[in-house]
C-alpha atoms as a PDB file:
ATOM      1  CA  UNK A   1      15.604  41.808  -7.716  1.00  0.00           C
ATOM      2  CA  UNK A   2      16.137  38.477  -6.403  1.00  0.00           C
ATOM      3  CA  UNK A   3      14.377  35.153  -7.631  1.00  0.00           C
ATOM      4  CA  UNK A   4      13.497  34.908  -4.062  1.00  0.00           C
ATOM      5  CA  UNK A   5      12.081  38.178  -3.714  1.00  0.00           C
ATOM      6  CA  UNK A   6      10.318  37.924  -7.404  1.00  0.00           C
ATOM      7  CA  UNK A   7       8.486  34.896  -5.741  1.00  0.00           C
ATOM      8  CA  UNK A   8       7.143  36.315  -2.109  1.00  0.00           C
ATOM      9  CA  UNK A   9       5.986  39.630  -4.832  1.00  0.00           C
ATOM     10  CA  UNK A  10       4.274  37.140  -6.595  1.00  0.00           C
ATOM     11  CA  UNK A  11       2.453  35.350  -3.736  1.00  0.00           C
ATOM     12  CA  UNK A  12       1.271  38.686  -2.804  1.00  0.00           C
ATOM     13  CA  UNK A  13      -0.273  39.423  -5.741  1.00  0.00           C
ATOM     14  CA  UNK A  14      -1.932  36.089  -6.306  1.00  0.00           C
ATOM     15  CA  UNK A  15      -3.170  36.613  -2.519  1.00  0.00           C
ATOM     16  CA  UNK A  16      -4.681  40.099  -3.287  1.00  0.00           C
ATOM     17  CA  UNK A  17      -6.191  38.933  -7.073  1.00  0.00           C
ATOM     18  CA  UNK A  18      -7.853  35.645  -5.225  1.00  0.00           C
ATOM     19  CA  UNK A  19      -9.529  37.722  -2.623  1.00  0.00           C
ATOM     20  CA  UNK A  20     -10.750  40.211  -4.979  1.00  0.00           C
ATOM     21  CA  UNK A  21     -12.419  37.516  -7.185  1.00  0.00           C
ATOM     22  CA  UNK A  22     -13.842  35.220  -3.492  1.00  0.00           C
ATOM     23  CA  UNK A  23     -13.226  37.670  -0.467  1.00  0.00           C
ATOM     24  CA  UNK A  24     -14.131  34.420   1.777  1.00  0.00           C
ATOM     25  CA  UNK A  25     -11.672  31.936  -0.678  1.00  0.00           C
ATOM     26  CA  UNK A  26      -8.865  32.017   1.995  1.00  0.00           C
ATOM     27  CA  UNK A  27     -11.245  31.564   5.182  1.00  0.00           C
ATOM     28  CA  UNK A  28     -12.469  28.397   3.797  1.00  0.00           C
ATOM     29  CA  UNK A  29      -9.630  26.878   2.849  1.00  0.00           C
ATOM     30  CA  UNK A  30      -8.397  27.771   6.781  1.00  0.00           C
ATOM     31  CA  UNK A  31     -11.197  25.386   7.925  1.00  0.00           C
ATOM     32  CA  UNK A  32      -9.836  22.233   6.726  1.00  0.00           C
ATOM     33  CA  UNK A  33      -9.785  20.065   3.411  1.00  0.00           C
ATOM     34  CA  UNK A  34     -11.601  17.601   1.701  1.00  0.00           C
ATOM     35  CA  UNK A  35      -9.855  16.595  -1.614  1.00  0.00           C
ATOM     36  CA  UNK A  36     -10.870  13.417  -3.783  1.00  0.00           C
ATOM     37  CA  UNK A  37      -7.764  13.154  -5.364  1.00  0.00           C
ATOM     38  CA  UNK A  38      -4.566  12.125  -4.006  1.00  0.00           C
ATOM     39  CA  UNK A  39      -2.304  13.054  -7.390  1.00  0.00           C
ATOM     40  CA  UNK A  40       1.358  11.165  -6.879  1.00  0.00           C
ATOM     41  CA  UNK A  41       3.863  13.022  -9.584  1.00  0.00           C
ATOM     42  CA  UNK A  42       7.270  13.636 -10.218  1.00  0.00           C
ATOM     43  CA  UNK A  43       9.030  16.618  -8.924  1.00  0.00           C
ATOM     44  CA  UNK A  44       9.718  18.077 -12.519  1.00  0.00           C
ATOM     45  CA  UNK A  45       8.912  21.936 -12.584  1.00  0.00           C
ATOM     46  CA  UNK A  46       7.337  21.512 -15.754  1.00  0.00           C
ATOM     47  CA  UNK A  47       4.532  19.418 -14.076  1.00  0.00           C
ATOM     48  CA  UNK A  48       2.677  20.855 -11.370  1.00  0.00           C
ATOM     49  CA  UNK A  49      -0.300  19.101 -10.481  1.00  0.00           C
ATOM     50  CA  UNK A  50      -2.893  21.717 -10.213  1.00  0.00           C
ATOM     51  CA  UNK A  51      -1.697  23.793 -13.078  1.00  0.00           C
ATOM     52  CA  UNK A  52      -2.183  21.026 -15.711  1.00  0.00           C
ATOM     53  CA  UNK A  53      -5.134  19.867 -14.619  1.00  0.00           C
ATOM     54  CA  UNK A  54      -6.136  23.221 -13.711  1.00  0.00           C
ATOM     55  CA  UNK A  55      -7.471  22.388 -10.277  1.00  0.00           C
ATOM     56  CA  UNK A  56      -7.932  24.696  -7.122  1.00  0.00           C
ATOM     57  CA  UNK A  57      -6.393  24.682  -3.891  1.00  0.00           C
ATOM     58  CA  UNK A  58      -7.871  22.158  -1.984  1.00  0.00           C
ATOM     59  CA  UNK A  59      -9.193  20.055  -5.110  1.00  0.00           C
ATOM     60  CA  UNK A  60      -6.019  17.852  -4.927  1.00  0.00           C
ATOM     61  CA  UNK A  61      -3.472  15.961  -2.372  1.00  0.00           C
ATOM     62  CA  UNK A  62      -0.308  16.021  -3.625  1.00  0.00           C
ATOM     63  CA  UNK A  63       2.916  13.704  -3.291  1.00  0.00           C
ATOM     64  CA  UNK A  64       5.516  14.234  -5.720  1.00  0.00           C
ATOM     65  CA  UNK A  65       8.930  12.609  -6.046  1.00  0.00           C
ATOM     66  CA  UNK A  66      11.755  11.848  -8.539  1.00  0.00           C
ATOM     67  CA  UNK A  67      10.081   9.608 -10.971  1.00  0.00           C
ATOM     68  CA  UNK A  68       6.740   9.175  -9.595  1.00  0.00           C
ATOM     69  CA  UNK A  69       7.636   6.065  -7.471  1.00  0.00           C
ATOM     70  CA  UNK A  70       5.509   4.144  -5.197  1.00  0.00           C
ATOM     71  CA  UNK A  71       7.516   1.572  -2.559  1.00  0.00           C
ATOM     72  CA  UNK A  72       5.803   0.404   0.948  1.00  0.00           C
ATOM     73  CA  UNK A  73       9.379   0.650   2.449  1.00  0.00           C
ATOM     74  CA  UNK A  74       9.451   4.936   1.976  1.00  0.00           C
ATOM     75  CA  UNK A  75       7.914   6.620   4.581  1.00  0.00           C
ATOM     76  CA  UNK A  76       7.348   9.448   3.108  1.00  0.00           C
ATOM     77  CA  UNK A  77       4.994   8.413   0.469  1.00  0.00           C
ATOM     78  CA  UNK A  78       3.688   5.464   2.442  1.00  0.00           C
ATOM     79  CA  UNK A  79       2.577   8.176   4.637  1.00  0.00           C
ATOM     80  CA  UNK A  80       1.245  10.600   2.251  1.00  0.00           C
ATOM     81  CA  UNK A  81      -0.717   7.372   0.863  1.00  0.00           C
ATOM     82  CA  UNK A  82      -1.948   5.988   3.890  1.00  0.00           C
ATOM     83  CA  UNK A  83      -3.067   9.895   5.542  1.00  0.00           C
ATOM     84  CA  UNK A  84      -5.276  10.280   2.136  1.00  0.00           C
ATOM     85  CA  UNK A  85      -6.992   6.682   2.174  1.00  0.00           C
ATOM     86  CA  UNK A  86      -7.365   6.423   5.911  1.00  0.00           C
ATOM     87  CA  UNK A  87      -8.001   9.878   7.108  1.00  0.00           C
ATOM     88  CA  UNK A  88      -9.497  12.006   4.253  1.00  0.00           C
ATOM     89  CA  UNK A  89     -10.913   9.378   2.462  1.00  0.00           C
ATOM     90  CA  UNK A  90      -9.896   9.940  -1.337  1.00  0.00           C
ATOM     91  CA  UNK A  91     -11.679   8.675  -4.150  1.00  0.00           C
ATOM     92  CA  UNK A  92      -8.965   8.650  -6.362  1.00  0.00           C
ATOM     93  CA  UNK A  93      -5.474   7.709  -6.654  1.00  0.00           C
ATOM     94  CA  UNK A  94      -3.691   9.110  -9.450  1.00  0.00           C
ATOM     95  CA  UNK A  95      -0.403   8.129 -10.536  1.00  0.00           C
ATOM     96  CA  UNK A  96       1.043  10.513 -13.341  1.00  0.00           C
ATOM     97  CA  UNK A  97       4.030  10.288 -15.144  1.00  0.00           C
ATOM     98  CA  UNK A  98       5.577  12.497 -17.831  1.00  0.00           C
ATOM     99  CA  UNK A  99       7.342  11.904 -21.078  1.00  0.00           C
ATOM    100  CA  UNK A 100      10.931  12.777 -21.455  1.00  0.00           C
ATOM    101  CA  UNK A 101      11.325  12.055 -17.587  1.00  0.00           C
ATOM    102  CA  UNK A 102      14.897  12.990 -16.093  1.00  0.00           C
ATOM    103  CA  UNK A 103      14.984  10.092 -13.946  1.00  0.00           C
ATOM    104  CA  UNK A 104      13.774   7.715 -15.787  1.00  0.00           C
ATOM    105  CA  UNK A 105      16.516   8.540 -18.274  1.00  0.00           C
ATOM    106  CA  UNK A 106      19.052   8.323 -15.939  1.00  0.00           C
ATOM    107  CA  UNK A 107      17.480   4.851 -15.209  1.00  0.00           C
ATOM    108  CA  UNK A 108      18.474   3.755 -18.663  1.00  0.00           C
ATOM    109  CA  UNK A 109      21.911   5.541 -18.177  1.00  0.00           C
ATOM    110  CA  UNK A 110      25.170   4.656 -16.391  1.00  0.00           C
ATOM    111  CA  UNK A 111      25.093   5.742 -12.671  1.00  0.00           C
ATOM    112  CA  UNK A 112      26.505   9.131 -11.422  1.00  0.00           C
ATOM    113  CA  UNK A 113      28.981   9.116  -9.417  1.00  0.00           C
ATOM    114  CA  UNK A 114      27.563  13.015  -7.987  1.00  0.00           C
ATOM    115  CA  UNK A 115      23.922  11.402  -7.149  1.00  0.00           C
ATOM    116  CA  UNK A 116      24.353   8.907  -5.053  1.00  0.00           C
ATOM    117  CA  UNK A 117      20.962   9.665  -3.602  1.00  0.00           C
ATOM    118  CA  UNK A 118      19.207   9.576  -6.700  1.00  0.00           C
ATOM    119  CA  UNK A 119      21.276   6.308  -7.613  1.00  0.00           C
ATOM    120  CA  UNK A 120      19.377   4.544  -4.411  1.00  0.00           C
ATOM    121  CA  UNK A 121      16.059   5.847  -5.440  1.00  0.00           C
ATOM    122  CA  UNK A 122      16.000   4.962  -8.849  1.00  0.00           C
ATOM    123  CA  UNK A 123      17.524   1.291  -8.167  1.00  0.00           C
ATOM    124  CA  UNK A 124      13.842  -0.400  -8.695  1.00  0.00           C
ATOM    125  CA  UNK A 125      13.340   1.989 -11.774  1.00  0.00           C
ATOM    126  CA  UNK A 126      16.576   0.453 -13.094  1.00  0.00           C
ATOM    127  CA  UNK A 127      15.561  -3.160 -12.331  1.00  0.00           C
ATOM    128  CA  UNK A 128      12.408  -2.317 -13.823  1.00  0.00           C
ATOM    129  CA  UNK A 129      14.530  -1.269 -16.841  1.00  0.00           C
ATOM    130  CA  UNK A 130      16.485  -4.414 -16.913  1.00  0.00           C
ATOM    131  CA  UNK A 131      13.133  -6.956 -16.904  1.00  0.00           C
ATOM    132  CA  UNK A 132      11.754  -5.497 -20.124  1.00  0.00           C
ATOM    133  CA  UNK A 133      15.776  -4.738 -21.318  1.00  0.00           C
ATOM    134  CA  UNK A 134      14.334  -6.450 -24.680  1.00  0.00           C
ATOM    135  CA  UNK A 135      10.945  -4.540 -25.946  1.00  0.00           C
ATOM    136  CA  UNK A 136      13.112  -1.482 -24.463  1.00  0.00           C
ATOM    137  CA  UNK A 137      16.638  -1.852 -26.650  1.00  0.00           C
ATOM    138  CA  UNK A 138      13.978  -2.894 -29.708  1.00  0.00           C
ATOM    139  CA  UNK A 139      13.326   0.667 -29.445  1.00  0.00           C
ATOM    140  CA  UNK A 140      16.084   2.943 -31.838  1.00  0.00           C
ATOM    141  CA  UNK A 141      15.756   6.494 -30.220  1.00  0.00           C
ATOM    142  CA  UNK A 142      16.746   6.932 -26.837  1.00  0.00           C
ATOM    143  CA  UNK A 143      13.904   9.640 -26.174  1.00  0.00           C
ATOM    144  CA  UNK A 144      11.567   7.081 -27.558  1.00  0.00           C
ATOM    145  CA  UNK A 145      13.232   4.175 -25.077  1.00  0.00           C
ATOM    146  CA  UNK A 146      12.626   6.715 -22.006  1.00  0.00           C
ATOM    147  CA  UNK A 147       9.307   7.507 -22.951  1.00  0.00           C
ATOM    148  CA  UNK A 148       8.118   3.656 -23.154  1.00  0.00           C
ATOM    149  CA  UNK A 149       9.905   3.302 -19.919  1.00  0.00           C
ATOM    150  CA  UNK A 150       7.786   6.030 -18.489  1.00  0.00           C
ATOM    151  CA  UNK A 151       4.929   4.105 -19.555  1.00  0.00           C
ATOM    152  CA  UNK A 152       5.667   1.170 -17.945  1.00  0.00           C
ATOM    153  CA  UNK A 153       7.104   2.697 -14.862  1.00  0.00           C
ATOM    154  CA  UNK A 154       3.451   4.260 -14.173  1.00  0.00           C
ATOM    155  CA  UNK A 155       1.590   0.937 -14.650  1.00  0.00           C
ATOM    156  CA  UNK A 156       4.475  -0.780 -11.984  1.00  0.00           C
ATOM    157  CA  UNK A 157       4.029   1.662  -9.917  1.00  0.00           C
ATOM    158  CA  UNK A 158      -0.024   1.449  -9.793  1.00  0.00           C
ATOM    159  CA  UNK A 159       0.686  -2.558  -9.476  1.00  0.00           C
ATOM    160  CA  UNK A 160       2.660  -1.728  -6.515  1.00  0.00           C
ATOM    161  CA  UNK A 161       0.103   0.674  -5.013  1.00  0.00           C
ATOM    162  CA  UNK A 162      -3.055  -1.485  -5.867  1.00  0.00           C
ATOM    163  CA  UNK A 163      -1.282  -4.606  -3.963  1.00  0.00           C
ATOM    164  CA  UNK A 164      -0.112  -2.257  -0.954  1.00  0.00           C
ATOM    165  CA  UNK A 165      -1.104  -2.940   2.949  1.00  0.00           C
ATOM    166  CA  UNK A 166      -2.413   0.648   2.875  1.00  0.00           C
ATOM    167  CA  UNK A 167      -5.058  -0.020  -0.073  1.00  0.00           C
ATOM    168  CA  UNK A 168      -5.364  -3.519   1.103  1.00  0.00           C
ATOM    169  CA  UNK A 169      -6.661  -2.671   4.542  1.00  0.00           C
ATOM    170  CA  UNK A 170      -8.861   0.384   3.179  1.00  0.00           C
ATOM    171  CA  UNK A 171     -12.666   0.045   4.320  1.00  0.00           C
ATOM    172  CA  UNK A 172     -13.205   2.140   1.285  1.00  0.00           C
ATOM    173  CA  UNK A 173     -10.914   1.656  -1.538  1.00  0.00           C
ATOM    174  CA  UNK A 174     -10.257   4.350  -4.086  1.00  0.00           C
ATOM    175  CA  UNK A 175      -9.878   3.762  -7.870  1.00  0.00           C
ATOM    176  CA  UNK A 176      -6.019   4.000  -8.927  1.00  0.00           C
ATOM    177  CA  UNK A 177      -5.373   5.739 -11.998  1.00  0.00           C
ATOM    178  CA  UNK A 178      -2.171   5.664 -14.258  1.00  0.00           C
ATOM    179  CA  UNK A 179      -1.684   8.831 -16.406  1.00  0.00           C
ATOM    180  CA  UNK A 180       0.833  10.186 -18.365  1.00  0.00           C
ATOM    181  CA  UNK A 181       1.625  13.744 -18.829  1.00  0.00           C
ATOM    182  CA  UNK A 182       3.137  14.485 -22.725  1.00  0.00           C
ATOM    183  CA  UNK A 183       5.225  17.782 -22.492  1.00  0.00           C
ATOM    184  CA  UNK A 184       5.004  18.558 -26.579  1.00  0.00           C
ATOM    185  CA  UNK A 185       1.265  18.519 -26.476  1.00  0.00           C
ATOM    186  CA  UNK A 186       0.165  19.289 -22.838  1.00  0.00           C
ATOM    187  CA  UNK A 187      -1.886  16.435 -22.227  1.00  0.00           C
ATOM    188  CA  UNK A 188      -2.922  13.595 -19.885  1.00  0.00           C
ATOM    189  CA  UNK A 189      -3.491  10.420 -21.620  1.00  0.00           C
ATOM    190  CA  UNK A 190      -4.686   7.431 -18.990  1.00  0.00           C
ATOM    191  CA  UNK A 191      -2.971   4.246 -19.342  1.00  0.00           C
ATOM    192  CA  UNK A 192      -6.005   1.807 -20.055  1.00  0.00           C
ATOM    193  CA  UNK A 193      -4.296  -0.350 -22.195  1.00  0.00           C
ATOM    194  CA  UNK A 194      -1.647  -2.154 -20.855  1.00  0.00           C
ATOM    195  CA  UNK A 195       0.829  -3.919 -23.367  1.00  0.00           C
ATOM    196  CA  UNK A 196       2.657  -6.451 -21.335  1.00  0.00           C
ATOM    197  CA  UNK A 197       0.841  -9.793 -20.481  1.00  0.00           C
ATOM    198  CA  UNK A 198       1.928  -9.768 -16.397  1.00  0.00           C
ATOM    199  CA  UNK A 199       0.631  -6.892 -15.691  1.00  0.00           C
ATOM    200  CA  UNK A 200      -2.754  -6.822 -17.254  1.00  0.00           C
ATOM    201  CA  UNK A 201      -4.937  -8.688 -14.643  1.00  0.00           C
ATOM    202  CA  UNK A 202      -3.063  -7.135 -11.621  1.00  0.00           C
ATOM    203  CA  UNK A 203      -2.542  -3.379 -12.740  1.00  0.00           C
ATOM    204  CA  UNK A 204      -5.788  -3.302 -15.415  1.00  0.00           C
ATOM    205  CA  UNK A 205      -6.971   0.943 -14.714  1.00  0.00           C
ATOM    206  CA  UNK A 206     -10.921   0.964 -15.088  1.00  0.00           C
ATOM    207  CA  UNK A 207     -11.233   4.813 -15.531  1.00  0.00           C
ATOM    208  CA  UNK A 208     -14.633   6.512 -13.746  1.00  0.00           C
END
């Protein structure tokens, strides 16, 4: 059997075990959604949103993309962020990052040549790289370089979002969270204590 085929056998099965447990699950969810949580993540498969935080369809809004970025110029997540803020009303914006993050190790690595796509996405990751090229190449391991770079790529990122149009112009403005997801231990720790001087008064996380 295919992948493809082991999938749609899946979904079937998942269908049939989430009626059994709520026969009216799937007619609610048909009538429309209210989550609190818009969740911006990076594509990784080893990351999924609702399976780490073990949350239901519906609970969460999801955006995810190649490092977790935020820009006002991509209208794709511009979108995604202005749709939750202005139209379902969100509480919460969380921004989540992951230890030993694929791109932003290639951020800290020579560009390829085959990703020219992922080169032009990245390009603010790597001039994010190159502003704190000091505290990062103080750092031995490479892993351990990456991982700090994670770190401070999800507090940019909620600087970013906290200073956007979209939040700016909110009647109701939701509370912007910076996690990090660690893939040895399974767990979310929020980023509440930010290291670098600039960023403190601008990207400062008060968690609810």
């Amino acid at each position: 059997m295919n992948y493809a085929k082991r999938l749609l056998l899946a979904n079937r099965a998942w269908s049939q075990e989430a009626k059994a447990r709520d026969p009216g699950f799937f007619e609610r969810l048909a009538q429309g959604q209210q989550p609190r949580v818009l969740w911006i993540g990076c594509s990784d498969s080893r990351v999924p949103a609702e399976g780490i935080t073990n949350a239901q369809p519906g609970e969460l809004f999801v955006h995810r993309n190649i490092a977790n970025l935020y820009t006002s110029d991509d209208g794709n997540t511009s979108s995604v962020v202005e749709y939750a803020v202005h139209a379902l009303g969100v509480e919460h914006i969380v921004i989540c990052g992951h230890h030993h993050c694929g791109g932003v190790r290639a951020a800290l690595s020579a560009p390829s040549g085959a990703l020219p796509a992922v080169n032009r996405r990245i390009a603010g990751l790597r001039q994010l790289a190159h502003r704190h090229r000091n505290a990062l190449n103080a750092i031995d391991e490479f892993e351990a370089r990456v991982d700090r770079l994670v770190e401070l790529n999800v507090i940019e990122q909620v600087r970013l979002l906290r200073e956007s149009p979209i939040l700016s112009s909110a009647a109701r403005k939701p509370t912007v969270h910076g996690w990090v997801f660690g893939l040895r231990e399974g767990l979310l720790t929020p980023l509440t204590d930010f290291e670098d001087a600039p960023h403190r008064a601008s990207a400062a996380i008060v968690e609810a």
